[in-house]
PDB file of N, CA and C in Angstrom:
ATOM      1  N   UNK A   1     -18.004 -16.062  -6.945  1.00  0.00           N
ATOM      2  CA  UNK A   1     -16.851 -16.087  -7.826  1.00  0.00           C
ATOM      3  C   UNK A   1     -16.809 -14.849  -8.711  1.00  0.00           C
ATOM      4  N   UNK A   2     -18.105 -14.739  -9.212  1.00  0.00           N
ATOM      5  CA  UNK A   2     -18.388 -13.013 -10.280  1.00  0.00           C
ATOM      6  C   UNK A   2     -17.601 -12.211  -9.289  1.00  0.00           C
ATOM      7  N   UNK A   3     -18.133 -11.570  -8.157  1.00  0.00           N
ATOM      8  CA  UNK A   3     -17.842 -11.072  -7.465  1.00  0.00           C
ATOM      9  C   UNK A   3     -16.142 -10.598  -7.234  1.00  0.00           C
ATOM     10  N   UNK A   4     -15.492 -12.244  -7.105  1.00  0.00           N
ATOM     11  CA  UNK A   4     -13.992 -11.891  -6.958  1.00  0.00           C
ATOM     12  C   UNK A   4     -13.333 -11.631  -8.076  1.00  0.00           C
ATOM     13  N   UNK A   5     -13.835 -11.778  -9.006  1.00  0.00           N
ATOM     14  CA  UNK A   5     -13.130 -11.298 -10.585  1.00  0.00           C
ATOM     15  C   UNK A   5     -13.482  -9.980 -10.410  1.00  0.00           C
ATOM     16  N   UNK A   6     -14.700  -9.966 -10.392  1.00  0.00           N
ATOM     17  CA  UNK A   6     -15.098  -8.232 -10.517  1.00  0.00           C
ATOM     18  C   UNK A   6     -14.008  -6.903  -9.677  1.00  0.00           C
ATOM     19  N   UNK A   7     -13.698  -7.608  -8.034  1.00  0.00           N
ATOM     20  CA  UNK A   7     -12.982  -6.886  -7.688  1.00  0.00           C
ATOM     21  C   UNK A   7     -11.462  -6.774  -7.942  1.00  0.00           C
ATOM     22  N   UNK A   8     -11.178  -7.578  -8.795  1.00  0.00           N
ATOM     23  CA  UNK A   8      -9.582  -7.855  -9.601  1.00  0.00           C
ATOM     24  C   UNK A   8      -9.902  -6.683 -10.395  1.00  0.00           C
ATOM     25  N   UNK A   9     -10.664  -7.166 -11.706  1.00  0.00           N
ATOM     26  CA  UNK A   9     -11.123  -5.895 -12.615  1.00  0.00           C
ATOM     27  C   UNK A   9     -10.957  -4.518 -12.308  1.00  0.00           C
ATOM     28  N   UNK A  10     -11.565  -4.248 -11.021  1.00  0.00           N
ATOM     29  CA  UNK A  10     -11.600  -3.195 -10.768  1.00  0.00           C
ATOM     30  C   UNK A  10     -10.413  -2.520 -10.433  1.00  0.00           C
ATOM     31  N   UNK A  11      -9.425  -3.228  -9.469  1.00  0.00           N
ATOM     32  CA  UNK A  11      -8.441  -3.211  -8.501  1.00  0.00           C
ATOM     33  C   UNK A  11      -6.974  -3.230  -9.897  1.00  0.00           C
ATOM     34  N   UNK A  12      -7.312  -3.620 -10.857  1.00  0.00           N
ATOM     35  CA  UNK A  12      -6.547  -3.920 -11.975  1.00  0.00           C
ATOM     36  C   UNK A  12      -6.775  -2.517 -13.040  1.00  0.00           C
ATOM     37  N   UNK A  13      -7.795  -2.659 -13.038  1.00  0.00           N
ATOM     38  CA  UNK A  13      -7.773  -0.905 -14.018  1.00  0.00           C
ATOM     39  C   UNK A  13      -7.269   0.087 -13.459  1.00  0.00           C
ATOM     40  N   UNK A  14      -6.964   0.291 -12.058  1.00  0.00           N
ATOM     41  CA  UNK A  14      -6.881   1.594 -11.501  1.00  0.00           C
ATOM     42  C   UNK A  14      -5.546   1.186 -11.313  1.00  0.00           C
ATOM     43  N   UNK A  15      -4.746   0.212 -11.456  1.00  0.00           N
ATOM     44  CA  UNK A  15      -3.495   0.091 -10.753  1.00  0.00           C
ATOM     45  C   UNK A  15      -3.152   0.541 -12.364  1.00  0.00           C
ATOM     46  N   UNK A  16      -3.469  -0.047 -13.843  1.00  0.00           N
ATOM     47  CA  UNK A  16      -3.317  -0.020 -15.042  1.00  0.00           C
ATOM     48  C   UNK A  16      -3.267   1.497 -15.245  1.00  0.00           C
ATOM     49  N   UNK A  17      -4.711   2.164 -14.705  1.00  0.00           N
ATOM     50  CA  UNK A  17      -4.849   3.622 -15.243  1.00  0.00           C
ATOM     51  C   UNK A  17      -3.373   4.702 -14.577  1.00  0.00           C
ATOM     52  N   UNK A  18      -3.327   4.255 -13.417  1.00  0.00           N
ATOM     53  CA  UNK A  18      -2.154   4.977 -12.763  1.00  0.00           C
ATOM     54  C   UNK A  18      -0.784   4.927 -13.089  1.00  0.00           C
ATOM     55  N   UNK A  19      -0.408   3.549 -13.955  1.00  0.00           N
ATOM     56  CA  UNK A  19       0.939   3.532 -14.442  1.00  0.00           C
ATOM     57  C   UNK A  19       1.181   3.774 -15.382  1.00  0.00           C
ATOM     58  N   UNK A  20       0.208   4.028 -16.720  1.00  0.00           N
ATOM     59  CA  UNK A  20      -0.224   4.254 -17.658  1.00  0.00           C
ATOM     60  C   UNK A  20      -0.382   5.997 -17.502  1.00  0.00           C
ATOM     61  N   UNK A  21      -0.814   6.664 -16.456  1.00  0.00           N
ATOM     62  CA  UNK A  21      -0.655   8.194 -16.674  1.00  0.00           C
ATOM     63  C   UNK A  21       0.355   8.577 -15.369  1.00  0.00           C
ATOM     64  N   UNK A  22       1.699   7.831 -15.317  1.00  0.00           N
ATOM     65  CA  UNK A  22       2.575   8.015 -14.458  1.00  0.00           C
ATOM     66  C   UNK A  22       3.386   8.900 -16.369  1.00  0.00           C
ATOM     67  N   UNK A  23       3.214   7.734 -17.231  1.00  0.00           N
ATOM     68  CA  UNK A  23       3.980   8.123 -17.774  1.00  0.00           C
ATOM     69  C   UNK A  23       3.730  10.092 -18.948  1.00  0.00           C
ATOM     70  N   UNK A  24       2.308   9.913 -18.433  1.00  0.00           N
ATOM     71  CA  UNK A  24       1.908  11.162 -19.440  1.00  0.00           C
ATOM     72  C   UNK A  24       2.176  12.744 -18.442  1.00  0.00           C
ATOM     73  N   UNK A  25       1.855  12.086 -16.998  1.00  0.00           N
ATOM     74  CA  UNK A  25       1.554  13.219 -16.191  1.00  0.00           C
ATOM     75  C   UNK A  25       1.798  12.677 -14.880  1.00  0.00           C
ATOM     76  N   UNK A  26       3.155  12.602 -14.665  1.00  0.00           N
ATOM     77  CA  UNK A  26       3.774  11.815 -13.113  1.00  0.00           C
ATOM     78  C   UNK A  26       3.227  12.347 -11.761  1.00  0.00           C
ATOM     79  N   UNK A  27       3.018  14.023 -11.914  1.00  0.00           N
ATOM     80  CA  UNK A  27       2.944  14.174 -10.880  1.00  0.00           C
ATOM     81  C   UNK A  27       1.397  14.046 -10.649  1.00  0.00           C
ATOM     82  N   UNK A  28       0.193  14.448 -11.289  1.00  0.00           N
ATOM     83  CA  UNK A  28      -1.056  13.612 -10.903  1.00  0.00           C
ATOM     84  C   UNK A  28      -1.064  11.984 -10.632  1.00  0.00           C
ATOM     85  N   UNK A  29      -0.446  11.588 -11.343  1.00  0.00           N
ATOM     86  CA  UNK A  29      -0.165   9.806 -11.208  1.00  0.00           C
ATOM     87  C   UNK A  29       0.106   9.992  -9.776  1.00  0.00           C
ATOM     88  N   UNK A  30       1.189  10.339  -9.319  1.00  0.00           N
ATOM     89  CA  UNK A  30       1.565  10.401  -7.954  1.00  0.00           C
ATOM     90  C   UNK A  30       0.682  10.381  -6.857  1.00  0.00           C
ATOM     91  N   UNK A  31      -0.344  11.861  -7.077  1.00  0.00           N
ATOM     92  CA  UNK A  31      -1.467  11.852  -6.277  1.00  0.00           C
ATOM     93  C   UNK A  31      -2.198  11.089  -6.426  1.00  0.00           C
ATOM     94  N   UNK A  32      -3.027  10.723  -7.627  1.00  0.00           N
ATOM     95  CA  UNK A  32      -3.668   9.741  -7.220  1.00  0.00           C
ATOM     96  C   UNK A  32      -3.537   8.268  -6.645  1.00  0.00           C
ATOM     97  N   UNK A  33      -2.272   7.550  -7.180  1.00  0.00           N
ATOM     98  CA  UNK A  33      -1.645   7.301  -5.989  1.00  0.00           C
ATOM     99  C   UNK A  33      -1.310   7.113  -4.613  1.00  0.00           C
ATOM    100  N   UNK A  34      -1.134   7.948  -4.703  1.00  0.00           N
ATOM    101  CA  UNK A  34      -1.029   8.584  -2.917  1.00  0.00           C
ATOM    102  C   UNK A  34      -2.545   8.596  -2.254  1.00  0.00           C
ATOM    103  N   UNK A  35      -3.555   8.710  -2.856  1.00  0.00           N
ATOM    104  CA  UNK A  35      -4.801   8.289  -2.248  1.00  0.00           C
ATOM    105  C   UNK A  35      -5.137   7.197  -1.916  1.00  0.00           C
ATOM    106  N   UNK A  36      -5.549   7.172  -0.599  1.00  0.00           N
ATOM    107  CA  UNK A  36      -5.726   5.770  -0.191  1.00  0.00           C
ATOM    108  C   UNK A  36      -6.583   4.992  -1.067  1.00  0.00           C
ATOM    109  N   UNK A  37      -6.868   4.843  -2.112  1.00  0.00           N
ATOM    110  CA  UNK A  37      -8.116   3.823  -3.067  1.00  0.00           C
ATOM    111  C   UNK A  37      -8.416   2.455  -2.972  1.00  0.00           C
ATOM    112  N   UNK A  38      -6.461   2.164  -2.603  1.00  0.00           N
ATOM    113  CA  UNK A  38      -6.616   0.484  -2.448  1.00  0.00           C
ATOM    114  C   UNK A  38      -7.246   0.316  -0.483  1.00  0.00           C
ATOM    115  N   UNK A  39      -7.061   1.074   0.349  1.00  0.00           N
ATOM    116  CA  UNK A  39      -7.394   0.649   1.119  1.00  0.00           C
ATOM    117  C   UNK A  39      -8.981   1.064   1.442  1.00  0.00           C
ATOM    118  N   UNK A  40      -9.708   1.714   0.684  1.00  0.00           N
ATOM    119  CA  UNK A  40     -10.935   2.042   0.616  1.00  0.00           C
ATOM    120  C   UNK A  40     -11.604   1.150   0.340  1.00  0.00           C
ATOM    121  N   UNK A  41     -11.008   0.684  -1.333  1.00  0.00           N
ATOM    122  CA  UNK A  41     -11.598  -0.679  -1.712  1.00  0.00           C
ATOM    123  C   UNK A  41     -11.895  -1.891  -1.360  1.00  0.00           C
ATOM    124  N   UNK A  42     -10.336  -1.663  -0.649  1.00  0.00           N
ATOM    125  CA  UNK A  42     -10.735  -2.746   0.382  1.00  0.00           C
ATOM    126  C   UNK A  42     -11.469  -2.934   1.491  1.00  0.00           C
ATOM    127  N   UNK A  43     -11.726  -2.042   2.017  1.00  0.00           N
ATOM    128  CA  UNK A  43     -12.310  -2.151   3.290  1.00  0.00           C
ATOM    129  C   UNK A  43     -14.228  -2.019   2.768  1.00  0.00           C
ATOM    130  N   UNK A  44     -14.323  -0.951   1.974  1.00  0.00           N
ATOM    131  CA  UNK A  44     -15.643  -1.123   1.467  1.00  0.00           C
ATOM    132  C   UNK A  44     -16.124  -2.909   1.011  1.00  0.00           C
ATOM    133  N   UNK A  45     -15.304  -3.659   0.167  1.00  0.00           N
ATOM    134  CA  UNK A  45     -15.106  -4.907  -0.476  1.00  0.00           C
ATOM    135  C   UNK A  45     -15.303  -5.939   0.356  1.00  0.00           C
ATOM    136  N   UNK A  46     -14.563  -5.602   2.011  1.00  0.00           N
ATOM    137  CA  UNK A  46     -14.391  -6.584   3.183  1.00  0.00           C
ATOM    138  C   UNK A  46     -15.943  -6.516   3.792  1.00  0.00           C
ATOM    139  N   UNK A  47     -16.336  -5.448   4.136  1.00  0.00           N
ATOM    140  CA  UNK A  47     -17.546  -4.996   4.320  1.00  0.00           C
ATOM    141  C   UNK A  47     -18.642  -5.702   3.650  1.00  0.00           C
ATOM    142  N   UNK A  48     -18.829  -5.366   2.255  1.00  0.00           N
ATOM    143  CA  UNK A  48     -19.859  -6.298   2.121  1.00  0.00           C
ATOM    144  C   UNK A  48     -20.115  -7.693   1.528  1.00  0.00           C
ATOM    145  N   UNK A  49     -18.582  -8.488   1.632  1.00  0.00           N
ATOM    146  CA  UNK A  49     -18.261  -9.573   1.866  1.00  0.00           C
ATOM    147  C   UNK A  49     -18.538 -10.288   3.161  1.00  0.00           C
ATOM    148  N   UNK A  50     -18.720  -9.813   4.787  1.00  0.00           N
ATOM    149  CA  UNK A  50     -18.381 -10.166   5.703  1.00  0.00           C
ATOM    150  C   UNK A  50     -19.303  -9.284   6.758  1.00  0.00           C
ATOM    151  N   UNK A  51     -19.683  -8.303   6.526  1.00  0.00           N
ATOM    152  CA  UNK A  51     -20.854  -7.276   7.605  1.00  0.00           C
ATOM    153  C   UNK A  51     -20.105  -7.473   8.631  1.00  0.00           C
ATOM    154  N   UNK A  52     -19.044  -7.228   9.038  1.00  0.00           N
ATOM    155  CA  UNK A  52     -18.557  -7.699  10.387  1.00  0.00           C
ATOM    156  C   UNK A  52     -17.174  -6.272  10.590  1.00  0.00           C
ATOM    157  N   UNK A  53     -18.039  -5.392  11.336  1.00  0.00           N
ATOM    158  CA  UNK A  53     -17.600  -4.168  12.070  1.00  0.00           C
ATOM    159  C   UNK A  53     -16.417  -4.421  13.078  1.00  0.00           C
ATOM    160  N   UNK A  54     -16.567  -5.070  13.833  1.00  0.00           N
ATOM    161  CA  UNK A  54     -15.356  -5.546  14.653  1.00  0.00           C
ATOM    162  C   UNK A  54     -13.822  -5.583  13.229  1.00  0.00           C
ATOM    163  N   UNK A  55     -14.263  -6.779  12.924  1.00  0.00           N
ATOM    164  CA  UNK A  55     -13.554  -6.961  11.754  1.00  0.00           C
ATOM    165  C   UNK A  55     -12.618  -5.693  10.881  1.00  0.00           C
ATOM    166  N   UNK A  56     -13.897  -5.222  10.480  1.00  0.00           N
ATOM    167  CA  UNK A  56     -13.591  -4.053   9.663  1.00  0.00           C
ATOM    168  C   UNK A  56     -12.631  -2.877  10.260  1.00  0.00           C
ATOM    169  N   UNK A  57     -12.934  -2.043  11.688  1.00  0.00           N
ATOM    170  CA  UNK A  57     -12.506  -1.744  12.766  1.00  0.00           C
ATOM    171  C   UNK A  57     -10.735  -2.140  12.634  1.00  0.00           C
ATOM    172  N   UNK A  58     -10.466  -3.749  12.679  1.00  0.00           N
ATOM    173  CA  UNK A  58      -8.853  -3.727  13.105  1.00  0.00           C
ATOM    174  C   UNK A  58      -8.134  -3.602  11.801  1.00  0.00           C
ATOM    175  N   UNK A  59      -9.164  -4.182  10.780  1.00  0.00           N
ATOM    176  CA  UNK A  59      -8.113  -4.004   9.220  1.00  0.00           C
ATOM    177  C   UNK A  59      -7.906  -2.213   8.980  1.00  0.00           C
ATOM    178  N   UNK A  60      -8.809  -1.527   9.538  1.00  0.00           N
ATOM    179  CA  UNK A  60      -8.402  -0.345   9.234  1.00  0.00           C
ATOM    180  C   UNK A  60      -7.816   0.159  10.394  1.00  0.00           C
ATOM    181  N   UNK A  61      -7.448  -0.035  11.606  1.00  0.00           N
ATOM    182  CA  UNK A  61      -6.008   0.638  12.997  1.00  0.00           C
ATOM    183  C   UNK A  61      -4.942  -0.642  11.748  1.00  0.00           C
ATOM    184  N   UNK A  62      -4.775  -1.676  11.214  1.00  0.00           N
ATOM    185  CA  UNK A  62      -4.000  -1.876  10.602  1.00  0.00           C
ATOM    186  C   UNK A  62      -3.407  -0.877   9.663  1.00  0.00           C
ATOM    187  N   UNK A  63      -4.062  -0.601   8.686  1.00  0.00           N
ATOM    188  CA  UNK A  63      -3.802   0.082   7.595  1.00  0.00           C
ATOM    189  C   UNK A  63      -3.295   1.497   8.028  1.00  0.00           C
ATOM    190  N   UNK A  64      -4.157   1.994   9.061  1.00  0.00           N
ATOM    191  CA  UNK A  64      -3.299   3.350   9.450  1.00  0.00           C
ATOM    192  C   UNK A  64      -2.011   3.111  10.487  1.00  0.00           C
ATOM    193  N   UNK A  65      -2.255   1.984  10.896  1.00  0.00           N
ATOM    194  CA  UNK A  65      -0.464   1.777  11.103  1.00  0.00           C
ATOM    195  C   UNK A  65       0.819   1.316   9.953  1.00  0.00           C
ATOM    196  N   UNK A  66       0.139   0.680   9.514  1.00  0.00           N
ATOM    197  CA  UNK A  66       0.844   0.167   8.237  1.00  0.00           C
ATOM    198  C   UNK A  66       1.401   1.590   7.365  1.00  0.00           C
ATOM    199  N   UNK A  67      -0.033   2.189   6.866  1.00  0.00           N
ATOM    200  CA  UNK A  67       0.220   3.291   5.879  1.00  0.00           C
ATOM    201  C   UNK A  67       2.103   4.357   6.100  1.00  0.00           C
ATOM    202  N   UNK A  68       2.395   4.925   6.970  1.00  0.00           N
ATOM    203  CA  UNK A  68       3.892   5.376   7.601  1.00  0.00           C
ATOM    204  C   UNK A  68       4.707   4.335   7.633  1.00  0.00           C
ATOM    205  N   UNK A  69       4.592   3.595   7.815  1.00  0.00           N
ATOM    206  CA  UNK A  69       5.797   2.494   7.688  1.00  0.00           C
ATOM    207  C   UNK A  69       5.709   2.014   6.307  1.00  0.00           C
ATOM    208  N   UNK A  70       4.976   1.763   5.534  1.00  0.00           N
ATOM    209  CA  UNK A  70       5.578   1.190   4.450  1.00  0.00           C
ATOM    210  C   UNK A  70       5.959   2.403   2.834  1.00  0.00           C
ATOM    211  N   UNK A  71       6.398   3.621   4.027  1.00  0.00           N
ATOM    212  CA  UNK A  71       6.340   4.864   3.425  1.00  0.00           C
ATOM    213  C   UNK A  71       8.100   4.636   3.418  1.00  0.00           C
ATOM    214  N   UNK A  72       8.869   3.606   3.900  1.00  0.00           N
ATOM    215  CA  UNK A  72       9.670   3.658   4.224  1.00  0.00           C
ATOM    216  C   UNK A  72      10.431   3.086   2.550  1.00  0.00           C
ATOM    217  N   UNK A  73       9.533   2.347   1.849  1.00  0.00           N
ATOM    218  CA  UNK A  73      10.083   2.170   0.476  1.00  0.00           C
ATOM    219  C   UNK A  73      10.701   3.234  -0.298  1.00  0.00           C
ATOM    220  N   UNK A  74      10.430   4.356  -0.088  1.00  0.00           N
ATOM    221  CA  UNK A  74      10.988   5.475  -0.567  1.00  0.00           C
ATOM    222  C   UNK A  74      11.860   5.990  -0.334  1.00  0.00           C
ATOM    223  N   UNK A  75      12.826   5.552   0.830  1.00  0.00           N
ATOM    224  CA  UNK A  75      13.831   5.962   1.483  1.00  0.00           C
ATOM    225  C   UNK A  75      15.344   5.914   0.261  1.00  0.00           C
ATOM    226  N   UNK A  76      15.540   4.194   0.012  1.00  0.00           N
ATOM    227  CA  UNK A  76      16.523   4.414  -0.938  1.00  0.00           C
ATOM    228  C   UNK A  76      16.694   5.468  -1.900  1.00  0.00           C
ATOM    229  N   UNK A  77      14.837   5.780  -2.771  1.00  0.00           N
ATOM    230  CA  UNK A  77      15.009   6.474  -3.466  1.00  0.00           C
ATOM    231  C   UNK A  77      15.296   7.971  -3.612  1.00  0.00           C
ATOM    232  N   UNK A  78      14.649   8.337  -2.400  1.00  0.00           N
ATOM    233  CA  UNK A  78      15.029   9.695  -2.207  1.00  0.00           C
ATOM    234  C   UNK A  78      16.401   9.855  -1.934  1.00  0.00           C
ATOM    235  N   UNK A  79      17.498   8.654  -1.093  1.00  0.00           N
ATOM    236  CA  UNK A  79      18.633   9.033  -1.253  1.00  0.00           C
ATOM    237  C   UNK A  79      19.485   8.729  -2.661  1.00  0.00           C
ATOM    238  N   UNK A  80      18.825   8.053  -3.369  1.00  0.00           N
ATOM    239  CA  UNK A  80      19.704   7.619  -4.538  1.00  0.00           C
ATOM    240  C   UNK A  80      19.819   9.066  -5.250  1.00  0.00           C
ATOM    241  N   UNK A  81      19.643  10.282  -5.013  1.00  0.00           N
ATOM    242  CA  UNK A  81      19.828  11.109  -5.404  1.00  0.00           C
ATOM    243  C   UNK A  81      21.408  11.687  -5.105  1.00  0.00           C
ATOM    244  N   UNK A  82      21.905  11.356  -3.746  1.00  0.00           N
ATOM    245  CA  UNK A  82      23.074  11.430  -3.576  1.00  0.00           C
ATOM    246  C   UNK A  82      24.002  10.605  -4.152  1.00  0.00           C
ATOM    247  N   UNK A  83      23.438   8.487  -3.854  1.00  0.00           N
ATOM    248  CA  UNK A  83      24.200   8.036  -3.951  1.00  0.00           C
ATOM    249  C   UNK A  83      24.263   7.267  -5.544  1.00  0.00           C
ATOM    250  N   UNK A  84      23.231   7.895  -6.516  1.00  0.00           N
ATOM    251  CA  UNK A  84      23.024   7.083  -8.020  1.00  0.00           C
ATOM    252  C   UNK A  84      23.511   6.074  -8.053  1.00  0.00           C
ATOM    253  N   UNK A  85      23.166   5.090  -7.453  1.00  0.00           N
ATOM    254  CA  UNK A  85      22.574   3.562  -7.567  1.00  0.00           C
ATOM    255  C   UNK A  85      21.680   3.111  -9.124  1.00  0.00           C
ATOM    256  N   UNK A  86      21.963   1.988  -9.541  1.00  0.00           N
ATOM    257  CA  UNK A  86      21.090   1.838 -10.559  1.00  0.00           C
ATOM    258  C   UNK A  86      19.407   1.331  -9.784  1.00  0.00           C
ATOM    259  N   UNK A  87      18.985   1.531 -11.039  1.00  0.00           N
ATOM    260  CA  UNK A  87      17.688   1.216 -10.222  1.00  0.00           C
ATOM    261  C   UNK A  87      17.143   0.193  -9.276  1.00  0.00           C
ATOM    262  N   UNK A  88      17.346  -1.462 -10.026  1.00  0.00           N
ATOM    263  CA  UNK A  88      17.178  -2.567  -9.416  1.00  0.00           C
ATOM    264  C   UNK A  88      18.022  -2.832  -8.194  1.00  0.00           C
ATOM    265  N   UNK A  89      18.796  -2.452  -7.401  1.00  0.00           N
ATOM    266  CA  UNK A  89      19.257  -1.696  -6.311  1.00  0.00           C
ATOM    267  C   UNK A  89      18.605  -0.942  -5.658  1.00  0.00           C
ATOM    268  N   UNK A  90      18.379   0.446  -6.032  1.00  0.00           N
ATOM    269  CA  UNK A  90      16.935   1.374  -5.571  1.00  0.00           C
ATOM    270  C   UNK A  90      16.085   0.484  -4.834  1.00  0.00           C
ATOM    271  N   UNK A  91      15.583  -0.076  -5.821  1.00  0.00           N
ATOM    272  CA  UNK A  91      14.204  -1.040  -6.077  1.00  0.00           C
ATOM    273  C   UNK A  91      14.546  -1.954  -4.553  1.00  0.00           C
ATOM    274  N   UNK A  92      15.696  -3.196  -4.995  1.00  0.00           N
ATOM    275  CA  UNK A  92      15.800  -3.446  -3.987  1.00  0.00           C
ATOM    276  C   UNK A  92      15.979  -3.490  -2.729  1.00  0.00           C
ATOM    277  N   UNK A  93      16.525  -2.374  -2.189  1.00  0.00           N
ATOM    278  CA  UNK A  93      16.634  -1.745  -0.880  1.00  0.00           C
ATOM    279  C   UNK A  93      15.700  -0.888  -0.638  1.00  0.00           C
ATOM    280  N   UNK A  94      14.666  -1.026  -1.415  1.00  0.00           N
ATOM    281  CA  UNK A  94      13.658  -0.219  -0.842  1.00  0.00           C
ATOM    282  C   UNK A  94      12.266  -1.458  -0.212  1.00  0.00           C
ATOM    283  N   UNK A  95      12.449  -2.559  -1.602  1.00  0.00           N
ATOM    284  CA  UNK A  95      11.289  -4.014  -0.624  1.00  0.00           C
ATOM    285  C   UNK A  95      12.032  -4.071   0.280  1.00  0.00           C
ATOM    286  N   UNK A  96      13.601  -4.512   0.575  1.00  0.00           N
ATOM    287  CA  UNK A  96      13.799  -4.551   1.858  1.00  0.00           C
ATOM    288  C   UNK A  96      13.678  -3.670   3.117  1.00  0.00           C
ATOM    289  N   UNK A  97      13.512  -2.505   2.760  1.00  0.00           N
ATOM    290  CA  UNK A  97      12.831  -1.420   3.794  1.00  0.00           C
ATOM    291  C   UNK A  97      11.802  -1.776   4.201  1.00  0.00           C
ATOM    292  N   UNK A  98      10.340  -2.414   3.044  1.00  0.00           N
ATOM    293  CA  UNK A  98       8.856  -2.736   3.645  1.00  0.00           C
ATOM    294  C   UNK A  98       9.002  -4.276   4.296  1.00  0.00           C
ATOM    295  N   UNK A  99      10.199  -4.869   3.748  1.00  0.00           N
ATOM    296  CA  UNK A  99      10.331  -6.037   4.993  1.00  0.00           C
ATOM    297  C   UNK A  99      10.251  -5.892   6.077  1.00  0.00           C
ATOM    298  N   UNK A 100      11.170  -4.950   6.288  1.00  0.00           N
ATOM    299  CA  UNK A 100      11.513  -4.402   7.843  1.00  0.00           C
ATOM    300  C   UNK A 100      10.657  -4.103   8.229  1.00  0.00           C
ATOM    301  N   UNK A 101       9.792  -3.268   7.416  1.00  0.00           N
ATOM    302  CA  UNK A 101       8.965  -1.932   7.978  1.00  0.00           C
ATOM    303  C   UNK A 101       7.445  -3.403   8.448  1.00  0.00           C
ATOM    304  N   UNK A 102       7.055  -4.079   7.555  1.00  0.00           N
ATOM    305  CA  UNK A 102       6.430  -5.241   7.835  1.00  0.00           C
ATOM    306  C   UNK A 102       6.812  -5.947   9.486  1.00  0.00           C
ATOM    307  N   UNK A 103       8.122  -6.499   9.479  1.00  0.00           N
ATOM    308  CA  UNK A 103       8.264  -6.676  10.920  1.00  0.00           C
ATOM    309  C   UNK A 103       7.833  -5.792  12.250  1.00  0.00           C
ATOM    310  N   UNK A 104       8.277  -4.856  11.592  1.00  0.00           N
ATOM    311  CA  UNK A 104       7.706  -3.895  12.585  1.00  0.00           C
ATOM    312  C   UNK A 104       6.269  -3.877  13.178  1.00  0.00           C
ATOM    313  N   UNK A 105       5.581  -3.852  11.993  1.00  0.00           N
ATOM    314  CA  UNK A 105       3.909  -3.550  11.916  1.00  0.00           C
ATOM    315  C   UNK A 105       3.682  -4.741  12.837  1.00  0.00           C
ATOM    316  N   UNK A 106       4.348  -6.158  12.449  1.00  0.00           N
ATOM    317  CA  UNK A 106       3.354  -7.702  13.475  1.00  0.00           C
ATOM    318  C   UNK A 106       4.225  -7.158  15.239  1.00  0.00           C
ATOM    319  N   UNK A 107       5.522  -6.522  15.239  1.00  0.00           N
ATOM    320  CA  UNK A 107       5.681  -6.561  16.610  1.00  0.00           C
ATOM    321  C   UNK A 107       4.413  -5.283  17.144  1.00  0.00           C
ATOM    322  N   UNK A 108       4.690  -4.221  16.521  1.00  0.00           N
ATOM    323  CA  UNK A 108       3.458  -3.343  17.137  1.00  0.00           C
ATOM    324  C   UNK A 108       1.942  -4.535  17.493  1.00  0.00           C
ATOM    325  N   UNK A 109       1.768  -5.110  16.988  1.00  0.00           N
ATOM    326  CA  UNK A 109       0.252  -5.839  16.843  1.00  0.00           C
ATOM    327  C   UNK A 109       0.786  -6.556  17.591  1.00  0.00           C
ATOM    328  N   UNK A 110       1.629  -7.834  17.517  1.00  0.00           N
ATOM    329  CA  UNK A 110       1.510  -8.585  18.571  1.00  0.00           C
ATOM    330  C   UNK A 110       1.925  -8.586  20.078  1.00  0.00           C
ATOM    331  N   UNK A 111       2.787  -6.933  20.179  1.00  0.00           N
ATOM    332  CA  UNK A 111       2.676  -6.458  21.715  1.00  0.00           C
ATOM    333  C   UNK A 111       1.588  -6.610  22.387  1.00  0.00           C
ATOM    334  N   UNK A 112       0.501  -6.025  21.812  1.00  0.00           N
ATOM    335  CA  UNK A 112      -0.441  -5.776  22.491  1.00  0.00           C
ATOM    336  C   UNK A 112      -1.400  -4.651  22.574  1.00  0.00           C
ATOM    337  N   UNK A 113      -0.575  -4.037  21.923  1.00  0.00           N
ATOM    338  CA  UNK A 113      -0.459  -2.311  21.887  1.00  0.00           C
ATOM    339  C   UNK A 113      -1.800  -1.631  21.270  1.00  0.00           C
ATOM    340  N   UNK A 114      -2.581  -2.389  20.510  1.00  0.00           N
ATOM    341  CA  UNK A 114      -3.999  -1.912  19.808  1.00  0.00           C
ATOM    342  C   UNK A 114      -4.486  -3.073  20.387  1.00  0.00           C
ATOM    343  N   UNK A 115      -5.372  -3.818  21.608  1.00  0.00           N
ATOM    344  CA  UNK A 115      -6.117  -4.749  21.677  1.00  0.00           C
ATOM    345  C   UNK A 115      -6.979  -4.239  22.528  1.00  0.00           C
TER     346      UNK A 115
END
């Protein structure tokens, strides 16, 4: 139980530290960000929760399939530059992009296509 708090804690400061220096210094926020951390954490976290390589192995061909597709949240925003949308709009047509982009990810997987 320590354990699963601990990795909240952890998983919670860095999400805290990053939105917190989005606002001082956006474009480092960005990068760091943009570093994979949460999927490191995770996979380091899964690891020595579970010792199980197989395992470990498909959550990460997940994640690097996942990672480009759910790049797709950004789409509204980069066009809301043309079309100035208010934000919660933005916002929303952009989860609905990682919906999609989500469907996508279980048909790739459940083709067949990585087994």
């Amino acid at each position: 139980m320590w354990w699963f708090i601990g990795k909240i804690v952890i998983s919670g400061t860095i999400i805290a530290f990053a939105s917190w220096l989005a606002g001082k210094q956006p474009v480092l926020a960005g990068f760091i960000v943009a570093l994979p951390l949460m999927s490191m954490m995770s996979i380091f976290f899964s690891y020595v929760s579970y010792k199980d390589m197989d395992t470990i192995n498909k959550f990460a061909l997940s994640i690097v399939t996942a990672v480009p597709l759910s790049l797709t949240f950004f789409i509204p925003f980069i066009c809301n530059r043309w079309l100035n949308m208010n934000f919660l709009i933005t916002y929303g047509l952009g989860f609905c992009c990682v919906i999609a982009a989500y469907v996508v990810h279980g048909l790739i997987f459940n083709s067949g296509l990585f087994r």
